[in-house]
N, C-alpha and C. Protein backbone atom coordinates (compact mmCIF):
# COMPACT_ATOMS: atom_id res chain seq x y z
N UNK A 1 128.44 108.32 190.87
CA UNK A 1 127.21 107.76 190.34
C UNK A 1 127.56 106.85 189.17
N UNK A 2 127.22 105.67 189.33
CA UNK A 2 127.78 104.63 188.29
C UNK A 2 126.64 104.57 187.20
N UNK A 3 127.06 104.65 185.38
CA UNK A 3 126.59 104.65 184.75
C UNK A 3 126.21 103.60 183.43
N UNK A 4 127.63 102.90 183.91
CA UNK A 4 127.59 102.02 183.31
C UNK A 4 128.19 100.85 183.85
N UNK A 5 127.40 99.31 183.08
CA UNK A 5 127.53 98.15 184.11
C UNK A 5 129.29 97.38 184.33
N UNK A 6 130.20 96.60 184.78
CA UNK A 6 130.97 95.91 184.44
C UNK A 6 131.23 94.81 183.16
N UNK A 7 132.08 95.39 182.76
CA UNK A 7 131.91 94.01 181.38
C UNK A 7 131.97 92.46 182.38
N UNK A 8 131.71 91.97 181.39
CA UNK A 8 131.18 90.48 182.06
C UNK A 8 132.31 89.55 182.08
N UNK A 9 133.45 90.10 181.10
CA UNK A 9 134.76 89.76 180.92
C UNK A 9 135.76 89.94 181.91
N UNK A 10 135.28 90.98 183.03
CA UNK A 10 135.76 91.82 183.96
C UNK A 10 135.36 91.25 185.45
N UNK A 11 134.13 90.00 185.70
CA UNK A 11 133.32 90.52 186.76
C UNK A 11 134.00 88.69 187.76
N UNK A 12 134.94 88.50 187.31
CA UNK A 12 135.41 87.76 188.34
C UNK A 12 135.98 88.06 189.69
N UNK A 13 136.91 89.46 189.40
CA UNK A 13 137.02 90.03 190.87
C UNK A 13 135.49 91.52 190.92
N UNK A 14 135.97 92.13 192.21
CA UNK A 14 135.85 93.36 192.01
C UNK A 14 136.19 94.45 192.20
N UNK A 15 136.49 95.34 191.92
CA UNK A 15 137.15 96.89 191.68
C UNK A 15 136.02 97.83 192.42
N UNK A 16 136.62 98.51 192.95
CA UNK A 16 136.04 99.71 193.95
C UNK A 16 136.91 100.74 193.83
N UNK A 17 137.09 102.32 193.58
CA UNK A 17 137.53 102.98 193.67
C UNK A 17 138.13 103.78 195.24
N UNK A 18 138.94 103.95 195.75
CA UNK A 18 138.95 104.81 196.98
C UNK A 18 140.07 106.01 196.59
N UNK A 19 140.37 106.80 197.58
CA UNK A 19 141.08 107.91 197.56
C UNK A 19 142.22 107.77 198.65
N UNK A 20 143.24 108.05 198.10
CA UNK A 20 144.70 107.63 199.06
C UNK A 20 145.47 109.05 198.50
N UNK A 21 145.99 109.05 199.47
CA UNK A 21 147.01 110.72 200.06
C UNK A 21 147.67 110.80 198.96
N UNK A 22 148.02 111.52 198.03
CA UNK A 22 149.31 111.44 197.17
C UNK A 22 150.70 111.81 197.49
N UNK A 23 150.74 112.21 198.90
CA UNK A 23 152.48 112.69 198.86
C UNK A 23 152.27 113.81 199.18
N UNK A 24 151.87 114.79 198.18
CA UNK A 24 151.64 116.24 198.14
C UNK A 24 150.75 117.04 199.20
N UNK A 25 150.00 116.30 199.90
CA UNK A 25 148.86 117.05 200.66
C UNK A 25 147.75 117.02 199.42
N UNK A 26 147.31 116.24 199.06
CA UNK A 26 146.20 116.13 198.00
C UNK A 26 145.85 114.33 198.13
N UNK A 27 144.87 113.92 197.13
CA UNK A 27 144.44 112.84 196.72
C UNK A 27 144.47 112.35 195.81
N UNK A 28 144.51 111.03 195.80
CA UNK A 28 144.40 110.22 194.18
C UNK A 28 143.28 109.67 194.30
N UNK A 29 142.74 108.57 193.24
CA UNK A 29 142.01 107.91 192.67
C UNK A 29 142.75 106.54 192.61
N UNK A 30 143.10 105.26 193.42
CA UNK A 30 143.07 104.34 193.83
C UNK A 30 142.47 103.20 193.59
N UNK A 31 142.56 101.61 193.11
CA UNK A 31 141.34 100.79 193.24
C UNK A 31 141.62 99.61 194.16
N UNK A 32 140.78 99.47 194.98
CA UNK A 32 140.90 97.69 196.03
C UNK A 32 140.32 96.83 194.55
N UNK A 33 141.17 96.08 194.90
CA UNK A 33 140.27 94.72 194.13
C UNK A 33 140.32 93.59 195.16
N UNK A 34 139.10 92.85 195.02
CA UNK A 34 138.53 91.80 196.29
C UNK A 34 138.32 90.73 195.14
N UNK A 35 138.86 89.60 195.46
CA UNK A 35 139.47 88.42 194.44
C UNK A 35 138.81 87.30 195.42
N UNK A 36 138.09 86.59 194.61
CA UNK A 36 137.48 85.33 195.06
C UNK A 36 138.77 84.07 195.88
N UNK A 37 138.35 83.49 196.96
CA UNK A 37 139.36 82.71 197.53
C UNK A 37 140.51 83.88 199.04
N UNK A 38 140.22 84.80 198.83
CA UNK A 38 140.95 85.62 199.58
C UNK A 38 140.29 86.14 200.59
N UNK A 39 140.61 86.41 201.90
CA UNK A 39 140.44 86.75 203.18
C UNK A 39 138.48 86.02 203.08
N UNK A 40 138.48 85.08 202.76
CA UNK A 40 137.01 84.63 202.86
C UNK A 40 135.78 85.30 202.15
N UNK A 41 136.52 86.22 200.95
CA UNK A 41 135.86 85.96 199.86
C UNK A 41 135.26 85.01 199.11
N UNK A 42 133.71 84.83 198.57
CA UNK A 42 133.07 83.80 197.67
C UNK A 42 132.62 84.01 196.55
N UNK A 43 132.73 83.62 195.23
CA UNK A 43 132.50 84.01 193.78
C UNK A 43 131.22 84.39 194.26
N UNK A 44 130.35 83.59 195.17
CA UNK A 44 128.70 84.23 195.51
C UNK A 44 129.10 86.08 195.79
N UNK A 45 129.79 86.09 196.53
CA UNK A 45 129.78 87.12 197.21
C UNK A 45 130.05 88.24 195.98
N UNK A 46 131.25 87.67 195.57
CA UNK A 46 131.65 88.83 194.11
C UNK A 46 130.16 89.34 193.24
N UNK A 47 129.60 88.36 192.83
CA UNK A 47 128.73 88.61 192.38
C UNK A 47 127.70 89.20 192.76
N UNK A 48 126.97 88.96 193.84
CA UNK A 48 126.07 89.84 194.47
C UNK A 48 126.83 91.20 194.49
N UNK A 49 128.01 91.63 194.54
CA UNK A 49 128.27 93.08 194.45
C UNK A 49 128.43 93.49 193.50
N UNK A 50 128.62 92.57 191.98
CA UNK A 50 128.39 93.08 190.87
C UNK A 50 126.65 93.18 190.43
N UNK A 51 125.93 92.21 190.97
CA UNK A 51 124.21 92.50 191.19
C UNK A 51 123.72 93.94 191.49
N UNK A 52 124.24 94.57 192.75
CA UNK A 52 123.92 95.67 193.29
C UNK A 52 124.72 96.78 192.45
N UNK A 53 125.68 96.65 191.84
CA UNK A 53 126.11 97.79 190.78
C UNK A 53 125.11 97.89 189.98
N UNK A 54 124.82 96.79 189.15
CA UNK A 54 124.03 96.56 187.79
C UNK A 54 122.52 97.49 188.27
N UNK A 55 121.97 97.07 189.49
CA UNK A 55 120.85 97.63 189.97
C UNK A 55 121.10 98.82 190.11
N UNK A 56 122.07 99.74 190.76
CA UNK A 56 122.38 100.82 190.80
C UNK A 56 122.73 101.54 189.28
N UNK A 57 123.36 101.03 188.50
CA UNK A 57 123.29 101.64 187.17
C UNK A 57 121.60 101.80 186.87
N UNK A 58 121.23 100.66 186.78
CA UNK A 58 119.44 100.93 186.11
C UNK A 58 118.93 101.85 186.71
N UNK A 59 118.97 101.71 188.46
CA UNK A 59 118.29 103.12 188.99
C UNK A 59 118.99 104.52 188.18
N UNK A 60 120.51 105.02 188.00
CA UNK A 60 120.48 105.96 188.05
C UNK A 60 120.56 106.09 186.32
N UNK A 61 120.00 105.18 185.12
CA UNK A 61 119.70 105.62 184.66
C UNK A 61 118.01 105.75 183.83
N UNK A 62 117.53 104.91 185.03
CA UNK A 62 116.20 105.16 184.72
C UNK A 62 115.51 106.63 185.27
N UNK A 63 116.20 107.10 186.89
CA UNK A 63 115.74 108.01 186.87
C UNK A 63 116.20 109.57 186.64
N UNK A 64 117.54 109.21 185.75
CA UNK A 64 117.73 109.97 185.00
C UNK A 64 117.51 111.02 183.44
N UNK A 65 116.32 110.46 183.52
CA UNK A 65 115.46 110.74 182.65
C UNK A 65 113.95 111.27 182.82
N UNK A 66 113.32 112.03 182.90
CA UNK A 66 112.06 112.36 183.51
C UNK A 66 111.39 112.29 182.41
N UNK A 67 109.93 112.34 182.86
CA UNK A 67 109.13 111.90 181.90
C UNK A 67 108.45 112.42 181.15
N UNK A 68 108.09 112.16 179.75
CA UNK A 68 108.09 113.02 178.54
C UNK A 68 106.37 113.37 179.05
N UNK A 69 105.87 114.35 178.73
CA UNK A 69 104.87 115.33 178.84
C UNK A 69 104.26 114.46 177.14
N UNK A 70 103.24 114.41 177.30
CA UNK A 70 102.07 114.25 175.59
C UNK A 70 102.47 115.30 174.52
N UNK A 71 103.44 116.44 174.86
CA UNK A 71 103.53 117.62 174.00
C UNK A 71 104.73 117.18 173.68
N UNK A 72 105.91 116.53 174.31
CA UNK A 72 107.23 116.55 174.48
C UNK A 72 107.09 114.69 173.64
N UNK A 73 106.07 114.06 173.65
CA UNK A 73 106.17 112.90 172.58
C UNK A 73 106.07 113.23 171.53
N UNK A 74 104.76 114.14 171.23
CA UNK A 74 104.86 114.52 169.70
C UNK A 74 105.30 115.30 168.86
N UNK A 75 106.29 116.10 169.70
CA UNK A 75 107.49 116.99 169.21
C UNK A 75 108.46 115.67 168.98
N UNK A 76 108.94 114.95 169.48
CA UNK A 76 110.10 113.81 169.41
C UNK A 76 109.27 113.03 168.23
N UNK A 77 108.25 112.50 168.17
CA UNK A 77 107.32 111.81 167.06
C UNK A 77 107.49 112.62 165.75
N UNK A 78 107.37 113.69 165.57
CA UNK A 78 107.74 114.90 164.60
C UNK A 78 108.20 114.99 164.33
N UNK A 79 109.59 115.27 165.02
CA UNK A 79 111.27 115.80 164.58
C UNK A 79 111.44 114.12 164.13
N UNK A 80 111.27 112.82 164.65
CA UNK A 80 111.95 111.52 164.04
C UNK A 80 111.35 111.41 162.63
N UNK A 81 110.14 111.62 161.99
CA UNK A 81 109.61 112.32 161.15
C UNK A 81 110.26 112.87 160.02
N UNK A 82 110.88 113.86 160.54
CA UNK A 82 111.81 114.52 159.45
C UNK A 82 112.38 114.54 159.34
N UNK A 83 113.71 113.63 159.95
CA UNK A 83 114.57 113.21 159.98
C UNK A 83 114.75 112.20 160.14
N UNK A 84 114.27 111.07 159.37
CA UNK A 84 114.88 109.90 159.29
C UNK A 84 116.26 108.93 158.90
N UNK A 85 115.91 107.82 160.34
CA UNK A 85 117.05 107.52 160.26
C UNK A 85 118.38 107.86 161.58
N UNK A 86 117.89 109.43 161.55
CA UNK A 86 118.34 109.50 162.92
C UNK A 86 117.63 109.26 163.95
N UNK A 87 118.40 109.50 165.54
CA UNK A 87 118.11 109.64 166.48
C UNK A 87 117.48 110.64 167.28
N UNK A 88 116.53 110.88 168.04
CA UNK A 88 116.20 111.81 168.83
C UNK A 88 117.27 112.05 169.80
N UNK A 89 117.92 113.17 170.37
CA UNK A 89 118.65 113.64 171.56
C UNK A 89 117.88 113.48 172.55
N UNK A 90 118.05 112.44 173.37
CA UNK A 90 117.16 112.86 174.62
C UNK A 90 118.42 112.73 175.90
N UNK A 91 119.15 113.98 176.10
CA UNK A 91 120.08 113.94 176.95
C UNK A 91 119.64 114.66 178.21
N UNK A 92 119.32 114.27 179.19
CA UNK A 92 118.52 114.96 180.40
C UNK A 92 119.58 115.23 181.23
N UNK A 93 119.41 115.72 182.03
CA UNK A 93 120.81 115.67 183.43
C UNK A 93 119.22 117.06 184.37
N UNK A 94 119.46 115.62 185.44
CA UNK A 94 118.32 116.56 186.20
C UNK A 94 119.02 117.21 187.21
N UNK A 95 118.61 117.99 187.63
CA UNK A 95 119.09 119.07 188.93
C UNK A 95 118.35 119.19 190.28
N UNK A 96 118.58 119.70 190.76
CA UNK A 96 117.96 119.99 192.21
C UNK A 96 117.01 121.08 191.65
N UNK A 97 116.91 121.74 191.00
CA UNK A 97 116.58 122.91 190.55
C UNK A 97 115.35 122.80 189.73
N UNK A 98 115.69 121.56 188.36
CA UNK A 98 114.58 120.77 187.93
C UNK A 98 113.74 120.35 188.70
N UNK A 99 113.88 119.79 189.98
CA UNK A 99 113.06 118.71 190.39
C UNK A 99 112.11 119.55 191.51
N UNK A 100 112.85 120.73 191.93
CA UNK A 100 111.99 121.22 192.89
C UNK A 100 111.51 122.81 191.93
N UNK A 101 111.99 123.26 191.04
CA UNK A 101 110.61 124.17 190.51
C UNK A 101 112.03 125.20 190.48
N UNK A 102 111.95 125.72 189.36
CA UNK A 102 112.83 126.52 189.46
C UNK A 102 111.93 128.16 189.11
N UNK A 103 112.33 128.50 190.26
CA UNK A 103 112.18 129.96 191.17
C UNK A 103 113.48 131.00 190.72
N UNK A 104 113.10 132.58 190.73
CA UNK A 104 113.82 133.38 191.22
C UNK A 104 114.74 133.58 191.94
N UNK A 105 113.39 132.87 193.16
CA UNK A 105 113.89 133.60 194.63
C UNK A 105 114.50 131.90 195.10
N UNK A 106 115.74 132.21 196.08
CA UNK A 106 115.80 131.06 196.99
C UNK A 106 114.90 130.17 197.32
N UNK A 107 115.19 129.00 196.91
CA UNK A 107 113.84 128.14 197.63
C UNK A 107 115.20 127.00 198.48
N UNK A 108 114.35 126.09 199.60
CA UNK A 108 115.16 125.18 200.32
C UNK A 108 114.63 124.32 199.75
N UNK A 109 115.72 123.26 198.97
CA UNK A 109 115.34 122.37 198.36
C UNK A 109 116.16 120.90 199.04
N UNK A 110 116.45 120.87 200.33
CA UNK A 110 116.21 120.05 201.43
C UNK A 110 114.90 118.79 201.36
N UNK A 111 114.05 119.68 201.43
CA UNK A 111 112.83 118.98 201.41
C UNK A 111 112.71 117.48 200.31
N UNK A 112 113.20 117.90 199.00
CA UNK A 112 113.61 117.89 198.02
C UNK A 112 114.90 116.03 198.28
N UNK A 113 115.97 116.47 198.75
CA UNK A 113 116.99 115.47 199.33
C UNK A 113 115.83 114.59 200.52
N UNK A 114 115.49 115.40 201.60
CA UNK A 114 114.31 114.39 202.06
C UNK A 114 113.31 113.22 201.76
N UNK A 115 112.97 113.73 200.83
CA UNK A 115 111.99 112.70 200.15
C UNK A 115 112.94 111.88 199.38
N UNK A 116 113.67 112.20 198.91
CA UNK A 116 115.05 111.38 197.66
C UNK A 116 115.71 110.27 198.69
N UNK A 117 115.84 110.43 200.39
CA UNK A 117 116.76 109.19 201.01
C UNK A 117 115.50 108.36 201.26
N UNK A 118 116.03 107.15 201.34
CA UNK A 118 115.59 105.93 201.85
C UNK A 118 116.79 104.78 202.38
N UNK A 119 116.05 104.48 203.45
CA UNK A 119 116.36 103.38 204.26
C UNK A 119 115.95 102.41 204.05
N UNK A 120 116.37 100.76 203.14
CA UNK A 120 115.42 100.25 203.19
C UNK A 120 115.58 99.24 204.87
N UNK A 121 116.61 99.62 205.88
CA UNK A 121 116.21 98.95 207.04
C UNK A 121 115.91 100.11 208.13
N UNK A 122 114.92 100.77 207.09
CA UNK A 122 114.01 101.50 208.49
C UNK A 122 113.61 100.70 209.59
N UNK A 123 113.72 100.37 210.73
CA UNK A 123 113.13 99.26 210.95
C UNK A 123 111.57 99.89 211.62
N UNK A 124 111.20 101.10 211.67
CA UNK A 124 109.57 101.58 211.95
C UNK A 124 108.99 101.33 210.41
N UNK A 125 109.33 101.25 209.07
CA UNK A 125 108.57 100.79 208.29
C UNK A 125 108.66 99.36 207.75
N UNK A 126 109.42 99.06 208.51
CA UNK A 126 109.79 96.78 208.04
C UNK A 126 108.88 96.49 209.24
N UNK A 127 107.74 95.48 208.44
CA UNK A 127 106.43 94.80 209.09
C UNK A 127 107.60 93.47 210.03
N UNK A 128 107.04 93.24 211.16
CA UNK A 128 107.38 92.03 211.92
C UNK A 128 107.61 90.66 211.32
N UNK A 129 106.83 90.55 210.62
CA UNK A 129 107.30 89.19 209.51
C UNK A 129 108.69 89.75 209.03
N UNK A 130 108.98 90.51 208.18
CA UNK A 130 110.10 90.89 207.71
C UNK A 130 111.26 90.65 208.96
N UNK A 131 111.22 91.49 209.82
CA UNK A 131 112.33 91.65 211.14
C UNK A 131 112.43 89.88 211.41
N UNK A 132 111.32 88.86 211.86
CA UNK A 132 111.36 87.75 212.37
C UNK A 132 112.09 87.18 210.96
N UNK A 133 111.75 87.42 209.61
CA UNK A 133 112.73 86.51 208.79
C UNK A 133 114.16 87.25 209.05
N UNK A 134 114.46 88.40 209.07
CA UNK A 134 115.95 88.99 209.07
C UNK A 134 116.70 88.13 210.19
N UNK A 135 115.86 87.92 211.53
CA UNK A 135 116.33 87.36 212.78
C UNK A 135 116.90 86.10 212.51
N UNK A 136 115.95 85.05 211.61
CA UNK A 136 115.61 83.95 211.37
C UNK A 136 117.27 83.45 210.20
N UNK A 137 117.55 84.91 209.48
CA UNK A 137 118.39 84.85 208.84
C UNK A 137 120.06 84.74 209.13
N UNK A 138 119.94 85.50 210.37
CA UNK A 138 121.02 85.87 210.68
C UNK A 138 121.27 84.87 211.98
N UNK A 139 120.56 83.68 212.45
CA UNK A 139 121.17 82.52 213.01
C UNK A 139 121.55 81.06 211.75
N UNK A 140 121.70 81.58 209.80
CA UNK A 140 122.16 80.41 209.88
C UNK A 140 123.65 80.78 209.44
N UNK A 141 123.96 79.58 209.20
CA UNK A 141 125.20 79.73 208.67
C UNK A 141 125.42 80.29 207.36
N UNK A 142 127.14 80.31 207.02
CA UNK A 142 127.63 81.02 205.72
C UNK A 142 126.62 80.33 204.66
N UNK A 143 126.92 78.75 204.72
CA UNK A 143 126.64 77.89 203.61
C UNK A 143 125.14 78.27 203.55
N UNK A 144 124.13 78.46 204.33
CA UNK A 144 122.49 78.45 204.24
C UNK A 144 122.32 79.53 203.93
N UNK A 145 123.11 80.53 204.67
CA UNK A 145 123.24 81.57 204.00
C UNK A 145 123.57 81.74 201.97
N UNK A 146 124.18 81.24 201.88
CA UNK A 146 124.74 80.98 200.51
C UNK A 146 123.14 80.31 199.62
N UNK A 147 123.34 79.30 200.01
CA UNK A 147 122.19 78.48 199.06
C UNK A 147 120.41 79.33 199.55
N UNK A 148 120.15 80.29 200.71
CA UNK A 148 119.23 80.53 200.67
C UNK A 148 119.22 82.10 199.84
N UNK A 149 120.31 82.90 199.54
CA UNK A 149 120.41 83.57 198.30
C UNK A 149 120.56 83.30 196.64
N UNK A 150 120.90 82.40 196.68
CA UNK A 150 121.25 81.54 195.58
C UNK A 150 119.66 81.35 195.11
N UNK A 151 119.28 80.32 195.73
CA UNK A 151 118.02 78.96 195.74
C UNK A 151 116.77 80.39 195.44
N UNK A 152 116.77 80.83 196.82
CA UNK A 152 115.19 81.54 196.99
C UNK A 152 115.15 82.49 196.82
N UNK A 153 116.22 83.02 196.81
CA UNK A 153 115.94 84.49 196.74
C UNK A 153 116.39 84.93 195.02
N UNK A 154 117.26 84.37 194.36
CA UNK A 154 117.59 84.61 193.12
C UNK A 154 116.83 83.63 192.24
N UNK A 155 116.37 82.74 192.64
CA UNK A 155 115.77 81.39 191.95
C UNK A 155 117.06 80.65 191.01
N UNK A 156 117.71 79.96 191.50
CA UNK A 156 119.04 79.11 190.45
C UNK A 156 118.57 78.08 190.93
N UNK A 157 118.67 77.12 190.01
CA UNK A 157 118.43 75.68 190.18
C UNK A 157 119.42 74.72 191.37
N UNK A 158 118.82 74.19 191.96
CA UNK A 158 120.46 72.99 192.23
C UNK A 158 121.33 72.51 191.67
N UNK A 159 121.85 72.64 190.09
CA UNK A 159 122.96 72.13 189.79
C UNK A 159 123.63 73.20 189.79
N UNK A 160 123.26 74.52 189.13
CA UNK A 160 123.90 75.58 189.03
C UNK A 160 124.25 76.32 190.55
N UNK A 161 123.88 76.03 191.68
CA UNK A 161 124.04 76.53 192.86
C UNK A 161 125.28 75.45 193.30
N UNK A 162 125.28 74.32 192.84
CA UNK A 162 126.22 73.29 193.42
C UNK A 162 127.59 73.81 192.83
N UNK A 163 128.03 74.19 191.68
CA UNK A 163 128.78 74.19 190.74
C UNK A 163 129.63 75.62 191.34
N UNK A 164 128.44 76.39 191.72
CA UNK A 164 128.96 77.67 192.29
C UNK A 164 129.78 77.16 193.80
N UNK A 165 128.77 76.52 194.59
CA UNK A 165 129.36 76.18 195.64
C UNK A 165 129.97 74.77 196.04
N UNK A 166 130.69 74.28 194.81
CA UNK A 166 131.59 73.36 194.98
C UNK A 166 131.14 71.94 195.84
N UNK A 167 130.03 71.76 195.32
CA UNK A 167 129.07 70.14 196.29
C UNK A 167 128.34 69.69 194.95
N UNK A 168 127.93 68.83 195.72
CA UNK A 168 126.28 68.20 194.95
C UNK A 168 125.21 68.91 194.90
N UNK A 169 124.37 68.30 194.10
CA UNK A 169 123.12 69.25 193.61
C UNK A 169 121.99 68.74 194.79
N UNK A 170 122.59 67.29 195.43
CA UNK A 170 121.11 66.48 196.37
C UNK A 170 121.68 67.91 197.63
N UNK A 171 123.22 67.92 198.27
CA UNK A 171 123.34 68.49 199.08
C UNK A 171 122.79 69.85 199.04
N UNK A 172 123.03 70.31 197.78
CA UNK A 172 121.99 71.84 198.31
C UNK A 172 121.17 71.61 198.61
N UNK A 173 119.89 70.45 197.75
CA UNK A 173 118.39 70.58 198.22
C UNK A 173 118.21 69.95 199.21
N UNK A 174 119.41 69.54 200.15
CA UNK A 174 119.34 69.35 201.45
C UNK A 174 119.51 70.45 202.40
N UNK A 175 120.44 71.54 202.18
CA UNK A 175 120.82 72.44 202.70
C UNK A 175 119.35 73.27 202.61
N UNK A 176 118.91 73.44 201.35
CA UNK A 176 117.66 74.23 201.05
C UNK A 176 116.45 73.67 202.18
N UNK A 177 116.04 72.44 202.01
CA UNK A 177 115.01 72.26 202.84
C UNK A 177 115.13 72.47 204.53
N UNK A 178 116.73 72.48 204.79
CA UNK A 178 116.78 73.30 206.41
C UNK A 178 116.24 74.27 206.54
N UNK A 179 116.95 75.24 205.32
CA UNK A 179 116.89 76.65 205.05
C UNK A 179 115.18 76.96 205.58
N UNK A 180 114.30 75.94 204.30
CA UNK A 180 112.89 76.60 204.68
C UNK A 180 112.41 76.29 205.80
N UNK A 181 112.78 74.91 206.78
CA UNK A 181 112.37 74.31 207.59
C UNK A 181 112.75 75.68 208.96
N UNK A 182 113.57 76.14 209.12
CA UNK A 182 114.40 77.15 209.72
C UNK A 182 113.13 78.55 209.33
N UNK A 183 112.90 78.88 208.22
CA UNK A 183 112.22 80.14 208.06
C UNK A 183 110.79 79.76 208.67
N UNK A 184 110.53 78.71 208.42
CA UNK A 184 108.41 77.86 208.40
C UNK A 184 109.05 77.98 210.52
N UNK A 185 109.53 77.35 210.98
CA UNK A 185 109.51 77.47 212.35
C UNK A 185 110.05 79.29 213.17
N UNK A 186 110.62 79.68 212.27
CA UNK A 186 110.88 81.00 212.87
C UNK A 186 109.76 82.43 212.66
N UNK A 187 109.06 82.19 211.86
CA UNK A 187 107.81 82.87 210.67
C UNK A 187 106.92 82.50 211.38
């Protein structure tokens, strides 16, 4: 569970951890690094996987924290109070146990992990517009591909999309207006 983001000093390649045999009949702790220019790697690409870390840090530490009760503010409002200057502790670490009610007796807290997965390519809950753009997506190319993550979906201007992808700024918003011309006829 990643907690914290990549330094920014750091985010030209990227680092992934895996596990490789040690010799012994055991495991190590290992890292791939995937370097822009290599086996058809794209600085786009690096980055969108440093995007989806950054998002994954915020999820796990936004919902790592549950939410303060009106009694549990003005105890924290109180104690900062009398102690000024410092900080409130608010160190949470939730459990399976927290989240589904903690009991005596055995409870199956399955139910619990159930509700917690998501798919977001369920494809019984992605509406037909959605599926016809995914379709729509996956006949263009790398490059439309490229500038229609870039352009529309991240919002970057055309110079800054050119610079990334090594052209002109007219050629993206040439590339771009396929892009929509391609979604408006497939939609």
């Amino acid at each position: 569970m990643r907690v914290k983001k990549t330094r920014q000093s750091d985010r030209g390649v990227y680092r992934y951890p895996v596990q490789v045999e040690d010799g012994r009949g055991g495991y190590r702790t290992a890292y791939n690094v995937i370097k822009p220019g290599e086996d058809g790697i794209t600085e786009v690409m690096i980055k969108s996987l440093h995007a989806m870390d950054d998002h994954e840090v915020y999820l796990n530490v936004k919902n790592g924290h549950p939410p303060m009760t009106a009694e549990q503010k003005a105890a924290k409002k109180e104690w900062e109070e009398a102690h000024p200057g410092e900080k409130y502790s608010m160190n949470w670490n939730l459990s399976l146990d927290y989240i589904a009610g903690e009991d005596d007796e055995e409870v199956d807290k399955s139910h619990v992990l159930a509700g917690a997965s998501y798919n977001p390519f369920d494809e019984e809950e992605v509406s037909p517009e959605v599926r016809r753009l995914r379709d729509v997506v996956a006949t263009m190319t790398e490059r439309q591909k490229q500038v229609y993550q870039l352009v529309l979906l991240e919002g970057r201007g055309y110079t800054e999309v050119a610079k990334i992808l090594d052209c002109s700024p007219a050629n993206v918003k040439q590339i771009c207006n396929k892009v929509i011309a391609l979604i408006k006829a497939g939609v």
